[in-house]
PDB file of N, CA and C in Angstrom:
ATOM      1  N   UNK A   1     -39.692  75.903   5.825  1.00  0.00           N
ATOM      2  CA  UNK A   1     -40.737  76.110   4.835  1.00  0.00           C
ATOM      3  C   UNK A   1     -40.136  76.353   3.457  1.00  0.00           C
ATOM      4  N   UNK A   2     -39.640  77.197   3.773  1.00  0.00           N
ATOM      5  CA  UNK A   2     -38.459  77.890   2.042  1.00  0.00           C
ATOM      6  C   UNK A   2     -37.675  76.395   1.850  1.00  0.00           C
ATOM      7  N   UNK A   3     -37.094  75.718   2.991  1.00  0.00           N
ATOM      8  CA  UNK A   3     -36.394  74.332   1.855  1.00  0.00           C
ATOM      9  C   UNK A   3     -37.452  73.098   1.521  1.00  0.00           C
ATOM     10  N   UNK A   4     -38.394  73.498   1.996  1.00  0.00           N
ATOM     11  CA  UNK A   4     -39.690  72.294   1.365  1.00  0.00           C
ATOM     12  C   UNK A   4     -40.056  72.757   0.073  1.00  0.00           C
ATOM     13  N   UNK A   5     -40.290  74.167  -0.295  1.00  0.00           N
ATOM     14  CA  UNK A   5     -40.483  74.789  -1.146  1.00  0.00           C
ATOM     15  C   UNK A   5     -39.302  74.179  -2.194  1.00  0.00           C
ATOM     16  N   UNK A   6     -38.043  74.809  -1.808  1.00  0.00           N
ATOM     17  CA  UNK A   6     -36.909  74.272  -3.105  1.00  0.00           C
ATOM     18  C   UNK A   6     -36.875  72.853  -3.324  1.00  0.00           C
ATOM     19  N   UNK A   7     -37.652  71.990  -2.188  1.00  0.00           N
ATOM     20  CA  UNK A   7     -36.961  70.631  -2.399  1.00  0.00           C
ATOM     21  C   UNK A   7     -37.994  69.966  -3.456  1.00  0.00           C
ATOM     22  N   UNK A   8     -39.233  70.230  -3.301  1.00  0.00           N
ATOM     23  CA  UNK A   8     -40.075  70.109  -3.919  1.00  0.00           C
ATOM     24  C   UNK A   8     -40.146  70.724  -5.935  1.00  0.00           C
ATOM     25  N   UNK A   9     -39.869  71.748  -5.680  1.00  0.00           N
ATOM     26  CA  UNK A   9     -39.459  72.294  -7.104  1.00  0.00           C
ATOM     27  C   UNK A   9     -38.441  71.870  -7.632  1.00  0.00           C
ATOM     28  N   UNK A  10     -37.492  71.342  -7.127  1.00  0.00           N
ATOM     29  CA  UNK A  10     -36.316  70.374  -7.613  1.00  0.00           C
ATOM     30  C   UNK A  10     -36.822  69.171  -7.908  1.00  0.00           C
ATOM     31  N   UNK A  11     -37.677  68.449  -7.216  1.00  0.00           N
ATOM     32  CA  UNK A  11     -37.900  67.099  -7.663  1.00  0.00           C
ATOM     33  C   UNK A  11     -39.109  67.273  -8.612  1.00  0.00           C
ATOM     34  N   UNK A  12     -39.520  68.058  -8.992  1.00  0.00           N
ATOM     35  CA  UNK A  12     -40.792  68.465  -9.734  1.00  0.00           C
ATOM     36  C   UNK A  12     -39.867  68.552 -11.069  1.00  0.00           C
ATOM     37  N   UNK A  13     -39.092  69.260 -11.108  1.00  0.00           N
ATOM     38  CA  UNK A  13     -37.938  69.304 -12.208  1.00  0.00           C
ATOM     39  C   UNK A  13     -37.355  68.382 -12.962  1.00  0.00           C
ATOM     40  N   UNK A  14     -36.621  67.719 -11.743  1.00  0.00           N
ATOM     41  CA  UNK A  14     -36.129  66.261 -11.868  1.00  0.00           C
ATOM     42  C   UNK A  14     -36.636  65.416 -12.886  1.00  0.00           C
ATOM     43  N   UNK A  15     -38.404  65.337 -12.111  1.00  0.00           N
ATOM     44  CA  UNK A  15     -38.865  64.155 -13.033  1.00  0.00           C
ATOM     45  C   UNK A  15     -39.176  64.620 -13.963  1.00  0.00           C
ATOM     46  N   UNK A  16     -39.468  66.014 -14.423  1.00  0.00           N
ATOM     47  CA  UNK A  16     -40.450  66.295 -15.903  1.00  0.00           C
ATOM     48  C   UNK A  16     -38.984  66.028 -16.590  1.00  0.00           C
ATOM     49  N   UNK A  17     -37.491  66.475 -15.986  1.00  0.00           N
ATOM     50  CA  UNK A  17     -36.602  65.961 -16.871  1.00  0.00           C
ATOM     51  C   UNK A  17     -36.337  64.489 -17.180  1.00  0.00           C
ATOM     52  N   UNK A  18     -36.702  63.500 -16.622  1.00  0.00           N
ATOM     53  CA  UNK A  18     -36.626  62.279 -16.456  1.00  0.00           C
ATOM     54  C   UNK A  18     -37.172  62.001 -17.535  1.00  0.00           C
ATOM     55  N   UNK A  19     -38.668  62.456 -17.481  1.00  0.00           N
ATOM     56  CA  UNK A  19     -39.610  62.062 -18.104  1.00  0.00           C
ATOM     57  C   UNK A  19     -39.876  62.728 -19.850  1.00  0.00           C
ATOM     58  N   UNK A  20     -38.964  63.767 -19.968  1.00  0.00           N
ATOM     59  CA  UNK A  20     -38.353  64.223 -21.102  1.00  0.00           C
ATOM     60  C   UNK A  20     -37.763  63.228 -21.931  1.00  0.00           C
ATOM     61  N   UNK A  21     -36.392  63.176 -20.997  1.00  0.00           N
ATOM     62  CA  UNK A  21     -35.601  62.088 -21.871  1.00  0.00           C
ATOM     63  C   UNK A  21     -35.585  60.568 -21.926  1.00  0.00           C
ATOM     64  N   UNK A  22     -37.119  60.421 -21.308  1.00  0.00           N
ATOM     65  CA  UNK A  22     -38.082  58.889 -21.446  1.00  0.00           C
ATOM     66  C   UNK A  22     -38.440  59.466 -22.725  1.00  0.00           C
ATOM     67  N   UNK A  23     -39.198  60.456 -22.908  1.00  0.00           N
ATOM     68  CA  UNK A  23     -39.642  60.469 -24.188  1.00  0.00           C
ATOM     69  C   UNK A  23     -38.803  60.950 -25.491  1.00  0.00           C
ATOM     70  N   UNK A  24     -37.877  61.366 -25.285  1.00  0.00           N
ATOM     71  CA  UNK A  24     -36.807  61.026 -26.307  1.00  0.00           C
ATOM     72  C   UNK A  24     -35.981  60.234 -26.756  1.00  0.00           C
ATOM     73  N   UNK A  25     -36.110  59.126 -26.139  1.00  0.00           N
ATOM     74  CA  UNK A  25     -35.354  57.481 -26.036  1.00  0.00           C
ATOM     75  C   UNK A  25     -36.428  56.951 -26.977  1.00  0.00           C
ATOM     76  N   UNK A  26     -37.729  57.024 -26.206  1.00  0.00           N
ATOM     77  CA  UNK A  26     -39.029  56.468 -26.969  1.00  0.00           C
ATOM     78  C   UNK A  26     -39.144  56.788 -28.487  1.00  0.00           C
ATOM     79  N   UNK A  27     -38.797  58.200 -28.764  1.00  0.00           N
ATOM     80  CA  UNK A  27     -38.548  58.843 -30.117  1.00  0.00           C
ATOM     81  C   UNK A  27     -37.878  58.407 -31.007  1.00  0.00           C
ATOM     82  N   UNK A  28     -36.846  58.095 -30.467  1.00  0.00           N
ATOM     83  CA  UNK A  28     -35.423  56.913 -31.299  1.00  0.00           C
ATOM     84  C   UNK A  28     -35.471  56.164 -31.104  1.00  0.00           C
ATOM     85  N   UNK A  29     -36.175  55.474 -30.242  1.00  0.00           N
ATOM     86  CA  UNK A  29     -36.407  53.686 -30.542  1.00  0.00           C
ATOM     87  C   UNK A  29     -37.606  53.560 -31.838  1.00  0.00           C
ATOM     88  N   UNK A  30     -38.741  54.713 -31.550  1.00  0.00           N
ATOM     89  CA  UNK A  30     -39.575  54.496 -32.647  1.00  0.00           C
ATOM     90  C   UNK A  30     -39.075  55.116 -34.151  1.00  0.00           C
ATOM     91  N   UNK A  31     -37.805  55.445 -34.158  1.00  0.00           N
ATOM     92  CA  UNK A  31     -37.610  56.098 -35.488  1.00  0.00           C
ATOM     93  C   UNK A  31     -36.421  54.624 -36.027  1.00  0.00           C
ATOM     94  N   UNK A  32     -35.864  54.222 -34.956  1.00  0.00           N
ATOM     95  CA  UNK A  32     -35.143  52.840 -35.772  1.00  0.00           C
ATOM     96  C   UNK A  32     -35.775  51.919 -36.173  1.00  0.00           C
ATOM     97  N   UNK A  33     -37.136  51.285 -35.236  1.00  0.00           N
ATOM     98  CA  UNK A  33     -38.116  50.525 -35.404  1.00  0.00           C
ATOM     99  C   UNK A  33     -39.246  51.311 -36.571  1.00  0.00           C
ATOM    100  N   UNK A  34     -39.220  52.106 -36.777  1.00  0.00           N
ATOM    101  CA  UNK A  34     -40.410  52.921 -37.999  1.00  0.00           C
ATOM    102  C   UNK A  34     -40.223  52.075 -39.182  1.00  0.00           C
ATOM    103  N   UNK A  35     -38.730  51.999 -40.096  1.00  0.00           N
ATOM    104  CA  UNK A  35     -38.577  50.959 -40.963  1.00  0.00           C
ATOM    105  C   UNK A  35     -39.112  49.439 -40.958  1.00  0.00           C
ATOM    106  N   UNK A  36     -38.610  48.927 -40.441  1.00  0.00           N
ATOM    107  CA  UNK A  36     -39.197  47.300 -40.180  1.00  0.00           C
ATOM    108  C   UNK A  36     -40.533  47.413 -39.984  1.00  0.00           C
ATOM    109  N   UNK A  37     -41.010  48.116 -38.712  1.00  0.00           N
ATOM    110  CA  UNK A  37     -42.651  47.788 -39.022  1.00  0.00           C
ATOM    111  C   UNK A  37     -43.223  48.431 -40.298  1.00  0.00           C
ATOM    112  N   UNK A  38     -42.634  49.108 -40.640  1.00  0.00           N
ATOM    113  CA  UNK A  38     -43.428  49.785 -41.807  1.00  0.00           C
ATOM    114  C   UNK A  38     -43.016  48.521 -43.140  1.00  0.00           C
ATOM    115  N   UNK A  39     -42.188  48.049 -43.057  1.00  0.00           N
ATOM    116  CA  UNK A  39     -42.114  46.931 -44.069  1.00  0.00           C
ATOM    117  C   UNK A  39     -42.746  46.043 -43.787  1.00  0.00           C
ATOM    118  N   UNK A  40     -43.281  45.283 -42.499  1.00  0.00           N
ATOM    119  CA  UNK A  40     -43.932  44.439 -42.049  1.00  0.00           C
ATOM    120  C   UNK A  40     -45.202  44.364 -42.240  1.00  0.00           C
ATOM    121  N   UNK A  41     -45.608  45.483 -41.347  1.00  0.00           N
ATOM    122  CA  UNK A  41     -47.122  45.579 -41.598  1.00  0.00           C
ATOM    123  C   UNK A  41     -47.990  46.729 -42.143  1.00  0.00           C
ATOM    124  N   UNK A  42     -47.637  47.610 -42.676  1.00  0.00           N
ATOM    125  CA  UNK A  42     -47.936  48.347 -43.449  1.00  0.00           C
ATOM    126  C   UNK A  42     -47.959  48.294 -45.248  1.00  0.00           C
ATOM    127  N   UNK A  43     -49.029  48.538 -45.960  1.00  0.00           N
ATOM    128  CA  UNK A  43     -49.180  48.400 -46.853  1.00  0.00           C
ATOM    129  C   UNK A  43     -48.209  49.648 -48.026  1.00  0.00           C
ATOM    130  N   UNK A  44     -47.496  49.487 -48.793  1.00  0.00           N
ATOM    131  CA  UNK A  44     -46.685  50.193 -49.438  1.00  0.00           C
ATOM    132  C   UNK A  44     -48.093  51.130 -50.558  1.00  0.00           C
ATOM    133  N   UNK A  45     -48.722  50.369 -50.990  1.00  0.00           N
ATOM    134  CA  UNK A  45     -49.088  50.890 -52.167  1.00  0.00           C
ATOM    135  C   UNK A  45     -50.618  51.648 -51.699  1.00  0.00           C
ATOM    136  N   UNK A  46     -50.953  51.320 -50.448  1.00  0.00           N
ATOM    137  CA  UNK A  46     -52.657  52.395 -49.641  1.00  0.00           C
ATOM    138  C   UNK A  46     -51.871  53.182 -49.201  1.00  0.00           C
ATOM    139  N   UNK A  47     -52.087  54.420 -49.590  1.00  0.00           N
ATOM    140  CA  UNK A  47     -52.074  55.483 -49.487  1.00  0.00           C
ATOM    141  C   UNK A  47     -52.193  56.346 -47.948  1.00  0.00           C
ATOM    142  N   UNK A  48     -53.693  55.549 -47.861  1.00  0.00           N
ATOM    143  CA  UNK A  48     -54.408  56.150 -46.794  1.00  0.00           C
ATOM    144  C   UNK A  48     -53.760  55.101 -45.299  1.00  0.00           C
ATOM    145  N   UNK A  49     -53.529  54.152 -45.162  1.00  0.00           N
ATOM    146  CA  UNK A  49     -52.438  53.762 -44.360  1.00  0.00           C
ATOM    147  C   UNK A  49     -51.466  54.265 -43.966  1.00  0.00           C
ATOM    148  N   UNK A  50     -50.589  54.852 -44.826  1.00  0.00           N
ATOM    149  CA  UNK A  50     -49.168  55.022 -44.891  1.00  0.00           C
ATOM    150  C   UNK A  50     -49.744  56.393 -44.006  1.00  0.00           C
ATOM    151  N   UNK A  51     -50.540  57.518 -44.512  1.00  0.00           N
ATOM    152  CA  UNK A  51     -50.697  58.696 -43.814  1.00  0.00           C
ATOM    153  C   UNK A  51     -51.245  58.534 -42.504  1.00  0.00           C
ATOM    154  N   UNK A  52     -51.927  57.312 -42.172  1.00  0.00           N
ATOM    155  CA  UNK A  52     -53.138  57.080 -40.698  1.00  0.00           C
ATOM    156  C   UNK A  52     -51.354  57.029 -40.002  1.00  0.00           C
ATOM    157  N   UNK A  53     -51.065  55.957 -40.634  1.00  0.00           N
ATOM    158  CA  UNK A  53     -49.230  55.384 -39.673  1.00  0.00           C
ATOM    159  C   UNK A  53     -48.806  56.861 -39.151  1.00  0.00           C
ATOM    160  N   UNK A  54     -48.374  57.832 -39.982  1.00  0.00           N
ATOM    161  CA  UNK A  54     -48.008  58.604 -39.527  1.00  0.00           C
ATOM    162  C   UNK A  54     -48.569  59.532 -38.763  1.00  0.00           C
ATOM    163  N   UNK A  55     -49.919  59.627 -38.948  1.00  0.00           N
ATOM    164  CA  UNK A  55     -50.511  61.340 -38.522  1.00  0.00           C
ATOM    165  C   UNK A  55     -50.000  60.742 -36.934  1.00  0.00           C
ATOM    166  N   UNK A  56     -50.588  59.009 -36.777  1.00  0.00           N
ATOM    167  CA  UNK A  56     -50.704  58.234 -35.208  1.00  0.00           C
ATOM    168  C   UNK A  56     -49.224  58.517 -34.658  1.00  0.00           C
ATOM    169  N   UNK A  57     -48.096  58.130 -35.245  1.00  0.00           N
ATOM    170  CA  UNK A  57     -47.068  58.544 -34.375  1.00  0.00           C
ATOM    171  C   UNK A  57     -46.809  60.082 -34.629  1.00  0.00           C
ATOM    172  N   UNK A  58     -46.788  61.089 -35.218  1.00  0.00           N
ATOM    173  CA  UNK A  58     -46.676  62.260 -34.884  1.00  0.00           C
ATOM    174  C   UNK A  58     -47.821  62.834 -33.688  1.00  0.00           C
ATOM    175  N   UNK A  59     -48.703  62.446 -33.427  1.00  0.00           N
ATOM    176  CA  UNK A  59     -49.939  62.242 -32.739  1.00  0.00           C
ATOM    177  C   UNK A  59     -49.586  62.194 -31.550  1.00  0.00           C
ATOM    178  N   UNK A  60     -49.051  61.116 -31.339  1.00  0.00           N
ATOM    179  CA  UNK A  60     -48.589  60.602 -29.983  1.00  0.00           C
ATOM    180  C   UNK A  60     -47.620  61.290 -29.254  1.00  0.00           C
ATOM    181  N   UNK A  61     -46.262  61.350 -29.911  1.00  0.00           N
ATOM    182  CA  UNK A  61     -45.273  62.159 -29.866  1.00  0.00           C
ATOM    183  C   UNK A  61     -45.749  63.478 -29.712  1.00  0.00           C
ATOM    184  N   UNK A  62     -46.122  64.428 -30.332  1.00  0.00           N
ATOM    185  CA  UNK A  62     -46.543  65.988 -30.077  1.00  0.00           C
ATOM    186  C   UNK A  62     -47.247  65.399 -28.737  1.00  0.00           C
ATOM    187  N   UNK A  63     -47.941  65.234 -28.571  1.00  0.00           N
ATOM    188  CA  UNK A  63     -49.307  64.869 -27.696  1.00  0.00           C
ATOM    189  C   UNK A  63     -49.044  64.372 -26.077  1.00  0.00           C
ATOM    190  N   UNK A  64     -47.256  63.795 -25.843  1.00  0.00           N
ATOM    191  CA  UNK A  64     -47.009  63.757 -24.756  1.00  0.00           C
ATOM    192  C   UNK A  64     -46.365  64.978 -24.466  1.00  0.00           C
ATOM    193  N   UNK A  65     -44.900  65.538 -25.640  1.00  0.00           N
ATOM    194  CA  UNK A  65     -44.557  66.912 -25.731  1.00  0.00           C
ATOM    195  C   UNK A  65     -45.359  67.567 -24.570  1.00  0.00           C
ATOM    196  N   UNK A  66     -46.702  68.101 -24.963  1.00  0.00           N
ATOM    197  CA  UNK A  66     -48.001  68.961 -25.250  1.00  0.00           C
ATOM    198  C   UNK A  66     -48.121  68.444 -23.695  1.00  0.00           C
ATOM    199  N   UNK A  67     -47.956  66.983 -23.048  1.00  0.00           N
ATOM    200  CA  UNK A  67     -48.674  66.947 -21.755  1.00  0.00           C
ATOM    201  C   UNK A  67     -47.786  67.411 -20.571  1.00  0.00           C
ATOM    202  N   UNK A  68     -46.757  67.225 -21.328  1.00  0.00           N
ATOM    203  CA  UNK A  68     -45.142  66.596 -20.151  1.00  0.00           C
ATOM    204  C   UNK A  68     -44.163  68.329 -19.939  1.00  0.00           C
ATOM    205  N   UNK A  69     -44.064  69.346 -21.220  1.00  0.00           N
ATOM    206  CA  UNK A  69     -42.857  69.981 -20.848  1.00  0.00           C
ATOM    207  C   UNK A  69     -43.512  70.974 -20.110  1.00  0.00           C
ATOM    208  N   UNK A  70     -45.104  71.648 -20.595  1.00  0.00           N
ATOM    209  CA  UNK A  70     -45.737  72.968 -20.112  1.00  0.00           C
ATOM    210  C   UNK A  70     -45.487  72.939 -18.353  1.00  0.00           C
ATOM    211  N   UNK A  71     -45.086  73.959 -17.731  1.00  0.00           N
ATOM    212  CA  UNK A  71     -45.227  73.919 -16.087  1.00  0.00           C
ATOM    213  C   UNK A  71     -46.995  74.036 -15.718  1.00  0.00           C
ATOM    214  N   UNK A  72     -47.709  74.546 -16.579  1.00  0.00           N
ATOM    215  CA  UNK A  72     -49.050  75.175 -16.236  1.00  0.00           C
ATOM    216  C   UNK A  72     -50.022  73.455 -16.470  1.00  0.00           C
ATOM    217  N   UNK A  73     -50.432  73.536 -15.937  1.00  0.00           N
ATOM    218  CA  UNK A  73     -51.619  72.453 -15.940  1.00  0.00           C
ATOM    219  C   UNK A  73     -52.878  72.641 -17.098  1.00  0.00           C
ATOM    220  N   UNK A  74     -52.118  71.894 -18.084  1.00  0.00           N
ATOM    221  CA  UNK A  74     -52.794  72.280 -19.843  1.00  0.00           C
ATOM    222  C   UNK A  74     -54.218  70.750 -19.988  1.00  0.00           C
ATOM    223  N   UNK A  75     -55.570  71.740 -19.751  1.00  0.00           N
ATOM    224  CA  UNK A  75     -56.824  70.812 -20.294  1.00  0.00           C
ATOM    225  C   UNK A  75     -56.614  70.140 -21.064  1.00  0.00           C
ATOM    226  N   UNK A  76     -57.115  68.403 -20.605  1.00  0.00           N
ATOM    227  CA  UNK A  76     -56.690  67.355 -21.904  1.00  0.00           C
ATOM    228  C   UNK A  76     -57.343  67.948 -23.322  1.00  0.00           C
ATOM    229  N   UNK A  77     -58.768  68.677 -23.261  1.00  0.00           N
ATOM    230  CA  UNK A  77     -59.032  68.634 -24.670  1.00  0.00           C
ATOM    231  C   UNK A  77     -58.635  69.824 -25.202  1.00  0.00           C
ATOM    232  N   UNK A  78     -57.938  70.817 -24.678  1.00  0.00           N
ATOM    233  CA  UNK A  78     -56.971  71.699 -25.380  1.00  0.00           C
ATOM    234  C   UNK A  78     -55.925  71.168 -25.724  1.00  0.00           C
ATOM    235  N   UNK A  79     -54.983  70.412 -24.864  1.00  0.00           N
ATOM    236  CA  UNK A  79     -54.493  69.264 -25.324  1.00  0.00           C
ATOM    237  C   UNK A  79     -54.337  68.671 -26.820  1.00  0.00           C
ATOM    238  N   UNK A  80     -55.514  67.926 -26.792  1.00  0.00           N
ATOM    239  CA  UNK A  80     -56.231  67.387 -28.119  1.00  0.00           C
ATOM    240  C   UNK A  80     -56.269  68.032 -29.387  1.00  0.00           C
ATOM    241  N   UNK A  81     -56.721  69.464 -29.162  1.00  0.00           N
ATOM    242  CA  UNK A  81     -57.299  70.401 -29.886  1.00  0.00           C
ATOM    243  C   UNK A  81     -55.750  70.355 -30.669  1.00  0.00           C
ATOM    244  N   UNK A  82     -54.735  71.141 -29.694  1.00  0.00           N
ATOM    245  CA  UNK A  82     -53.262  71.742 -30.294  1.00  0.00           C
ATOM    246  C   UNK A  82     -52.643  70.291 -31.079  1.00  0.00           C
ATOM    247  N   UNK A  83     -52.881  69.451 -30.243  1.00  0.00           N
ATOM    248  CA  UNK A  83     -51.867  68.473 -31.007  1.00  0.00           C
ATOM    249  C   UNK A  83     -52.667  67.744 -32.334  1.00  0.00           C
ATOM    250  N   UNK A  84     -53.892  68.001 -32.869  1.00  0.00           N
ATOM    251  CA  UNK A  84     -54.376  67.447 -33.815  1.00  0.00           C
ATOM    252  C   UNK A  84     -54.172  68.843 -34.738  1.00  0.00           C
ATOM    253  N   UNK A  85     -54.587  69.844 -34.211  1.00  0.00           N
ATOM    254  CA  UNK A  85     -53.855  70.833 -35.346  1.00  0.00           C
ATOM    255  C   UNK A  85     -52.635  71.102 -35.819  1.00  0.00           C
ATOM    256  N   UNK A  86     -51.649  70.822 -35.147  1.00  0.00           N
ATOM    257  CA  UNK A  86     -49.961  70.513 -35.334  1.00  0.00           C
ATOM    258  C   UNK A  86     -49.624  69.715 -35.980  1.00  0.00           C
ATOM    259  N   UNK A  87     -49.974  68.213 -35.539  1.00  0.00           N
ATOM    260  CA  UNK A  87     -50.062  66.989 -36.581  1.00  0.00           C
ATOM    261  C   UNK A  87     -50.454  66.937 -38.106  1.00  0.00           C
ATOM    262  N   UNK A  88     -51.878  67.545 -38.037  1.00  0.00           N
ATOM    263  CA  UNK A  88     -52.671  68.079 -39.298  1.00  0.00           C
ATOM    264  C   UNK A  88     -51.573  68.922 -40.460  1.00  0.00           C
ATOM    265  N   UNK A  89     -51.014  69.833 -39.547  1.00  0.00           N
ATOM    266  CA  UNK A  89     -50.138  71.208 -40.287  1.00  0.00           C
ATOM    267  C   UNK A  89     -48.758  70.489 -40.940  1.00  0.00           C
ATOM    268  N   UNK A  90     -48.340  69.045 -39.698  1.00  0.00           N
ATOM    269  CA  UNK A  90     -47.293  68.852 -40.078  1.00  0.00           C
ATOM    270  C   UNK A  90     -47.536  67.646 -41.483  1.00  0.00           C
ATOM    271  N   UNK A  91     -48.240  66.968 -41.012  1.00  0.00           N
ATOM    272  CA  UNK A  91     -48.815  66.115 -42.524  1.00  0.00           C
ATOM    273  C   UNK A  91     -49.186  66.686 -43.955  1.00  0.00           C
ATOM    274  N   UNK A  92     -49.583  67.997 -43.570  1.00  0.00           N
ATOM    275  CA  UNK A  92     -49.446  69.306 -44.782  1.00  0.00           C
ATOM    276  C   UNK A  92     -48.145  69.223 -45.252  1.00  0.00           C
ATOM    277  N   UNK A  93     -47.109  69.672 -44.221  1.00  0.00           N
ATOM    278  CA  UNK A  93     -46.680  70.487 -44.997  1.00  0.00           C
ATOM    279  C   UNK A  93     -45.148  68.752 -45.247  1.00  0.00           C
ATOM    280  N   UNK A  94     -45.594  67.600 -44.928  1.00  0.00           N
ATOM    281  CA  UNK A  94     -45.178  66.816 -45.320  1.00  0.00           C
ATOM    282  C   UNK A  94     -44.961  66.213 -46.748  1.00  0.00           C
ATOM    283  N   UNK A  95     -46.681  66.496 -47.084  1.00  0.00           N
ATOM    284  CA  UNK A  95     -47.074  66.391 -48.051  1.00  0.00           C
ATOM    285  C   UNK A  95     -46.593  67.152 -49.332  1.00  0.00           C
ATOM    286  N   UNK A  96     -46.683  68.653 -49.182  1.00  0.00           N
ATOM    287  CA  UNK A  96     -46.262  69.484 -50.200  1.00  0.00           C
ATOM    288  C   UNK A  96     -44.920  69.252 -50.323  1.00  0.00           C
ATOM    289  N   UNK A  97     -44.226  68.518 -48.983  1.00  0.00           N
ATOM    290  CA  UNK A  97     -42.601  68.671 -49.714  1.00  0.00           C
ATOM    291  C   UNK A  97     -42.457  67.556 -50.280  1.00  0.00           C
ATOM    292  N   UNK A  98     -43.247  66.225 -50.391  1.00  0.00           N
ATOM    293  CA  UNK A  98     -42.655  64.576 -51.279  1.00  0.00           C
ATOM    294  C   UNK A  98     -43.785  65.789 -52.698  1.00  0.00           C
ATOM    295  N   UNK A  99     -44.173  66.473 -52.988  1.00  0.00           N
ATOM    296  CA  UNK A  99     -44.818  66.656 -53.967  1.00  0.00           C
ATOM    297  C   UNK A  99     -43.751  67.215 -54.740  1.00  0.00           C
ATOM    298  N   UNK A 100     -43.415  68.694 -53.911  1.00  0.00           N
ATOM    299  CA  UNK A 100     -41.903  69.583 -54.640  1.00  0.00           C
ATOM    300  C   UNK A 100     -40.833  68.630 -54.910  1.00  0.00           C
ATOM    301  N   UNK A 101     -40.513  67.610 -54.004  1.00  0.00           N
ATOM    302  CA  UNK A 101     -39.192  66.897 -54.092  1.00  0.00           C
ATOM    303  C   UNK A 101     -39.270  66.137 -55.478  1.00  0.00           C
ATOM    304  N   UNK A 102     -40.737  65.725 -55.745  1.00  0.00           N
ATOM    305  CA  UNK A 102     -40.844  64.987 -57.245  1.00  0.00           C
ATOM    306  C   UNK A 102     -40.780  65.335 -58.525  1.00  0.00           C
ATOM    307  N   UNK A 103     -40.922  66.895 -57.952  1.00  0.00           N
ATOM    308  CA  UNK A 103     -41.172  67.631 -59.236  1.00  0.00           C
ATOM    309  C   UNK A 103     -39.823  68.139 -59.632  1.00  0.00           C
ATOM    310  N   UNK A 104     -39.291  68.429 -58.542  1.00  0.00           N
ATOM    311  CA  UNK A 104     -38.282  69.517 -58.839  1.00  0.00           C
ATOM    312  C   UNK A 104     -36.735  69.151 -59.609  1.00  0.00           C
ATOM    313  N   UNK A 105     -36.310  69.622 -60.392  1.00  0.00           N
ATOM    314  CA  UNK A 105     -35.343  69.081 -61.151  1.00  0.00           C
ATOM    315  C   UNK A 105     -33.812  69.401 -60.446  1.00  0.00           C
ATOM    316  N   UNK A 106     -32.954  68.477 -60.209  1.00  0.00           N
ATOM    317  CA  UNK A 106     -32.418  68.476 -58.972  1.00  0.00           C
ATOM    318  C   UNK A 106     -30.872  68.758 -60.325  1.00  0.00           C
ATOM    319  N   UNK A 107     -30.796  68.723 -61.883  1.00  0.00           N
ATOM    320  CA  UNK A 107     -29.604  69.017 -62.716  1.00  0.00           C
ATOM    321  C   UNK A 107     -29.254  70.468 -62.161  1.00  0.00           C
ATOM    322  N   UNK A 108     -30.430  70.869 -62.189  1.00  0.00           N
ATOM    323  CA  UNK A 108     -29.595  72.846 -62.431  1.00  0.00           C
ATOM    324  C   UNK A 108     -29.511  73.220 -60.899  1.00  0.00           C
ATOM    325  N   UNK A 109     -29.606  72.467 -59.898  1.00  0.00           N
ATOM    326  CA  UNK A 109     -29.060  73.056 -58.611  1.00  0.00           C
ATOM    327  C   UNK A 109     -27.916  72.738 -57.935  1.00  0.00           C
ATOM    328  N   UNK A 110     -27.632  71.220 -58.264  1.00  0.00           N
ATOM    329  CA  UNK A 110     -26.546  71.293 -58.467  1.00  0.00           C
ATOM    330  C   UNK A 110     -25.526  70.756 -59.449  1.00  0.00           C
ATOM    331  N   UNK A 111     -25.597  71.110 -60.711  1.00  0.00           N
ATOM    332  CA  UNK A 111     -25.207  71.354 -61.755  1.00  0.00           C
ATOM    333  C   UNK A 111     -24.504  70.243 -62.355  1.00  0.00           C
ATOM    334  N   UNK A 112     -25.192  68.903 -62.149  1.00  0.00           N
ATOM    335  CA  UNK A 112     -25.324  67.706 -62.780  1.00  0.00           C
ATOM    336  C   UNK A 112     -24.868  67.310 -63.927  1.00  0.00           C
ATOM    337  N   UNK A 113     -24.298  66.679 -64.987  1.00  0.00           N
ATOM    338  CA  UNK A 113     -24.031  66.618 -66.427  1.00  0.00           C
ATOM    339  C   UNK A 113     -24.669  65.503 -66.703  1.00  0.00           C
TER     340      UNK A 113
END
């Protein structure tokens, strides 16, 4: 009984690790491929594109995270809930930093001539 128990929690392990570093392969294939399609088919100068592109793959990404590492059996629309507020927070605070990065005068930090 006790080695059905371990054998089982080992292969329960196994695959969420499997299935981890499926989704971290997936992560870096979509971060080499992010360039090209984004030159391809994405519009440079809509705005509102460029942010849909992203909120969708941060979306996705959090959103398997969110299904795959928890041991507890997490409701799809809590699910939903966390990973659209995460996404949301992270497109924030995406945002405020291409804003600071434009503004900010980069001579006096590091001391430029």
């Amino acid at each position: 009984m006790i080695k059905n128990i371990h054998f089982s929690l080992i292969k329960e392990l196994l695959l969420k690790t499997i299935l981890i570093f499926i989704l971290i392969l997936a992560v870096i294939s979509l971060l080499i491929i992010f360039p090209i399609f984004k030159i391809i088919f994405i519009d440079q100068h809509n705005f509102i594109t460029r942010v849909l592109f992203l909120f969708i793959i941060i979306f996705v990404i959090l959103f398997l995270l969110y299904k795959i590492i928890p041991d507890q059996n997490v409701e799809f629309l809590d699910t939903i809930k966390g990973t659209v507020v995460a996404t949301l927070l992270i497109e924030l605070i995406i945002g405020i930093l291409s804003i600071y990065f434009s503004i900010v005068d980069y001579k006096a930090t590091f001391m430029v001539r």
